[in-house]
C-alpha atoms as a PDB file:
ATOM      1  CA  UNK A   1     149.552  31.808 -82.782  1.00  0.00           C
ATOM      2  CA  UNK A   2     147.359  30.341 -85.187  1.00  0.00           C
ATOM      3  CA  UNK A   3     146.502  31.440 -88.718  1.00  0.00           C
ATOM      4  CA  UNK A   4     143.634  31.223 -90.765  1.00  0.00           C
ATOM      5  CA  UNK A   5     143.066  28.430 -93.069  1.00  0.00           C
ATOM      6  CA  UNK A   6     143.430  28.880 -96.979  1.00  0.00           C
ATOM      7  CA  UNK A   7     140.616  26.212 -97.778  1.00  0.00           C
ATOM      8  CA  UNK A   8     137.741  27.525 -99.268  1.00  0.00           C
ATOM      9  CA  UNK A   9     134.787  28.077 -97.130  1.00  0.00           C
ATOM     10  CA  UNK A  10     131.849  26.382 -98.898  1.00  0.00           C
ATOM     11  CA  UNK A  11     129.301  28.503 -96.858  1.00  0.00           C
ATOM     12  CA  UNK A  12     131.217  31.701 -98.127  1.00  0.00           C
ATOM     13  CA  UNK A  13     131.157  30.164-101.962  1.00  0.00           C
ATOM     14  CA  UNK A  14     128.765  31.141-104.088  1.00  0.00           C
ATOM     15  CA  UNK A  15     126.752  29.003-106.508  1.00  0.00           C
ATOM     16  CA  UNK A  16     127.176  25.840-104.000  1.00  0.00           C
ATOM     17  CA  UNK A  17     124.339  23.691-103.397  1.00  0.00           C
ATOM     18  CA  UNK A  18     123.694  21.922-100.676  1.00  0.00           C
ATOM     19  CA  UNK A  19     126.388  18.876-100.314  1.00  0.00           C
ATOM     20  CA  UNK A  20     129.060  21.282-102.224  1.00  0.00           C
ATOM     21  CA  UNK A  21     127.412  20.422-105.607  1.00  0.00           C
ATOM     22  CA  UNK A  22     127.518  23.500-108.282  1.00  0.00           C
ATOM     23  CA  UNK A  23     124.453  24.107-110.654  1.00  0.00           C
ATOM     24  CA  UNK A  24     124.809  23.301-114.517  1.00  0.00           C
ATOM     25  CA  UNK A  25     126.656  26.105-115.931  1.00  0.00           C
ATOM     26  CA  UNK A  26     128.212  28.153-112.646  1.00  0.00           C
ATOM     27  CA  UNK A  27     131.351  26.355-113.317  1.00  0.00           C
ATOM     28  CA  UNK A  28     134.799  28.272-113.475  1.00  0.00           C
ATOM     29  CA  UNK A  29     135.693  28.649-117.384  1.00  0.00           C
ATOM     30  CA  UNK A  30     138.949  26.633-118.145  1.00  0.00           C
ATOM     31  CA  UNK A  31     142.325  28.615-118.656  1.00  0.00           C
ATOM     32  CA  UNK A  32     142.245  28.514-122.363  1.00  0.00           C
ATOM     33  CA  UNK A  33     139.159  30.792-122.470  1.00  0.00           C
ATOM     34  CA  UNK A  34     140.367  33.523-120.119  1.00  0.00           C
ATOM     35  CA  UNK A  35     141.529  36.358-121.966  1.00  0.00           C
ATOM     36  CA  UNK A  36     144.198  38.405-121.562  1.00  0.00           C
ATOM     37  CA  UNK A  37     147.556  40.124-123.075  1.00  0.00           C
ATOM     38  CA  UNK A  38     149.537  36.875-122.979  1.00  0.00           C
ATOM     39  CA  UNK A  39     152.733  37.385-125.016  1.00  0.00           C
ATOM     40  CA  UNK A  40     154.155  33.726-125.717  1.00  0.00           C
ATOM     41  CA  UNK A  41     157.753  34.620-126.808  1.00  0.00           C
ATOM     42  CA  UNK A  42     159.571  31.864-128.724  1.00  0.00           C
ATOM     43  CA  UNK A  43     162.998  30.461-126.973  1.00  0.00           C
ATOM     44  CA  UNK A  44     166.371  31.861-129.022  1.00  0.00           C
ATOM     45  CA  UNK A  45     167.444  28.225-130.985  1.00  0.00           C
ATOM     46  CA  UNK A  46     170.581  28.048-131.697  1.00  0.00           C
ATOM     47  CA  UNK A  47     171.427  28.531-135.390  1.00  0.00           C
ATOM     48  CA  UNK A  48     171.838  25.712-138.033  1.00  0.00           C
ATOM     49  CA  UNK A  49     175.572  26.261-138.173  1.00  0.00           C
ATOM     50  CA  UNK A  50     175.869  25.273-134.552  1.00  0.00           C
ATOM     51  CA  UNK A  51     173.222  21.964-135.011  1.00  0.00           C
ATOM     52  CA  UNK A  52     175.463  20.547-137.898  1.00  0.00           C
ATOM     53  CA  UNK A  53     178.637  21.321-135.423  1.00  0.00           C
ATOM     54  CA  UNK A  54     176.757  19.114-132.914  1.00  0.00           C
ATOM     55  CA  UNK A  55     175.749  16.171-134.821  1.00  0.00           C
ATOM     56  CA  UNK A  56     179.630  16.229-136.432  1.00  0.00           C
ATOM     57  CA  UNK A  57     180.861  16.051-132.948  1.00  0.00           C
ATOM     58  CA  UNK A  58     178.559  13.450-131.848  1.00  0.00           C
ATOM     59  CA  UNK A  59     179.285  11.614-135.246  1.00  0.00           C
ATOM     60  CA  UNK A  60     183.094  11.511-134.793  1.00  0.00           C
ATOM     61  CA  UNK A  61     182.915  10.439-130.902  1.00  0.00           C
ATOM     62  CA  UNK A  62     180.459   7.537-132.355  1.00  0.00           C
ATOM     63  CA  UNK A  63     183.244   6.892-135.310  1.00  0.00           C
ATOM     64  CA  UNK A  64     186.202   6.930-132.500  1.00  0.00           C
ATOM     65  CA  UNK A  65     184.004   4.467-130.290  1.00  0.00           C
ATOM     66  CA  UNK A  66     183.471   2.039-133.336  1.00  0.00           C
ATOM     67  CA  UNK A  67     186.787   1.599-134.608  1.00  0.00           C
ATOM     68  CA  UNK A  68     188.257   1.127-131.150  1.00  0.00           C
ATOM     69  CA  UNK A  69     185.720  -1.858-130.718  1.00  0.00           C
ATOM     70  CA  UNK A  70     187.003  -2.686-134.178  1.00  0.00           C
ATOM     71  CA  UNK A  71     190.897  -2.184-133.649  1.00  0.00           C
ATOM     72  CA  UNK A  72     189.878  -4.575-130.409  1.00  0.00           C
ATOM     73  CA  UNK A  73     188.452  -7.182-132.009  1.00  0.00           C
ATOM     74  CA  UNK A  74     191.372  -7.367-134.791  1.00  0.00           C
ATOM     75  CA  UNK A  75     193.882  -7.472-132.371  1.00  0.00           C
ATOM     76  CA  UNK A  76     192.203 -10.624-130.295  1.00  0.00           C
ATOM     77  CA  UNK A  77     191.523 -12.506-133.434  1.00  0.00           C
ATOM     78  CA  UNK A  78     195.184 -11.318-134.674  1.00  0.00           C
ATOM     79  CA  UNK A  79     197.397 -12.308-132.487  1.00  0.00           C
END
């Protein structure tokens, strides 16, 4: 069974010239100047509260990690 191909047929397409050139101006305009009812809604952020929890958490973890590379290097010049 075969199906029919999705390319574009250049004999079918109009404003083509000859060689599959287009004339000056019979291009397609660009997505930003098609009009329509496009309704960009904005993403739900989370709320400042829960950004300060965040960068507290990741704060103390980074804390933690330098004064165990701290306690570490006391104890090998200690002892």
């Amino acid at each position: 069974m075969s199906f029919p191909s999705t390319d574009p047929q250049p004999e079918q397409t109009p404003g083509l010239e000859p060689g599959g050139g287009v004339n000056p101006g019979d291009t397609p305009p660009g997505e930003s100047s098609t009009t329509g009812g496009v309704k960009r809604e904005q993403p739900d952020l989370p709320s400042a509260g829960a950004n300060k929890a965040v960068y507290a958490v990741i704060l103390g973890l980074t804390l933690l990690g330098v004064l165990t590379f701290i306690g570490y290097a006391v104890g090998l010049i200690g002892g």
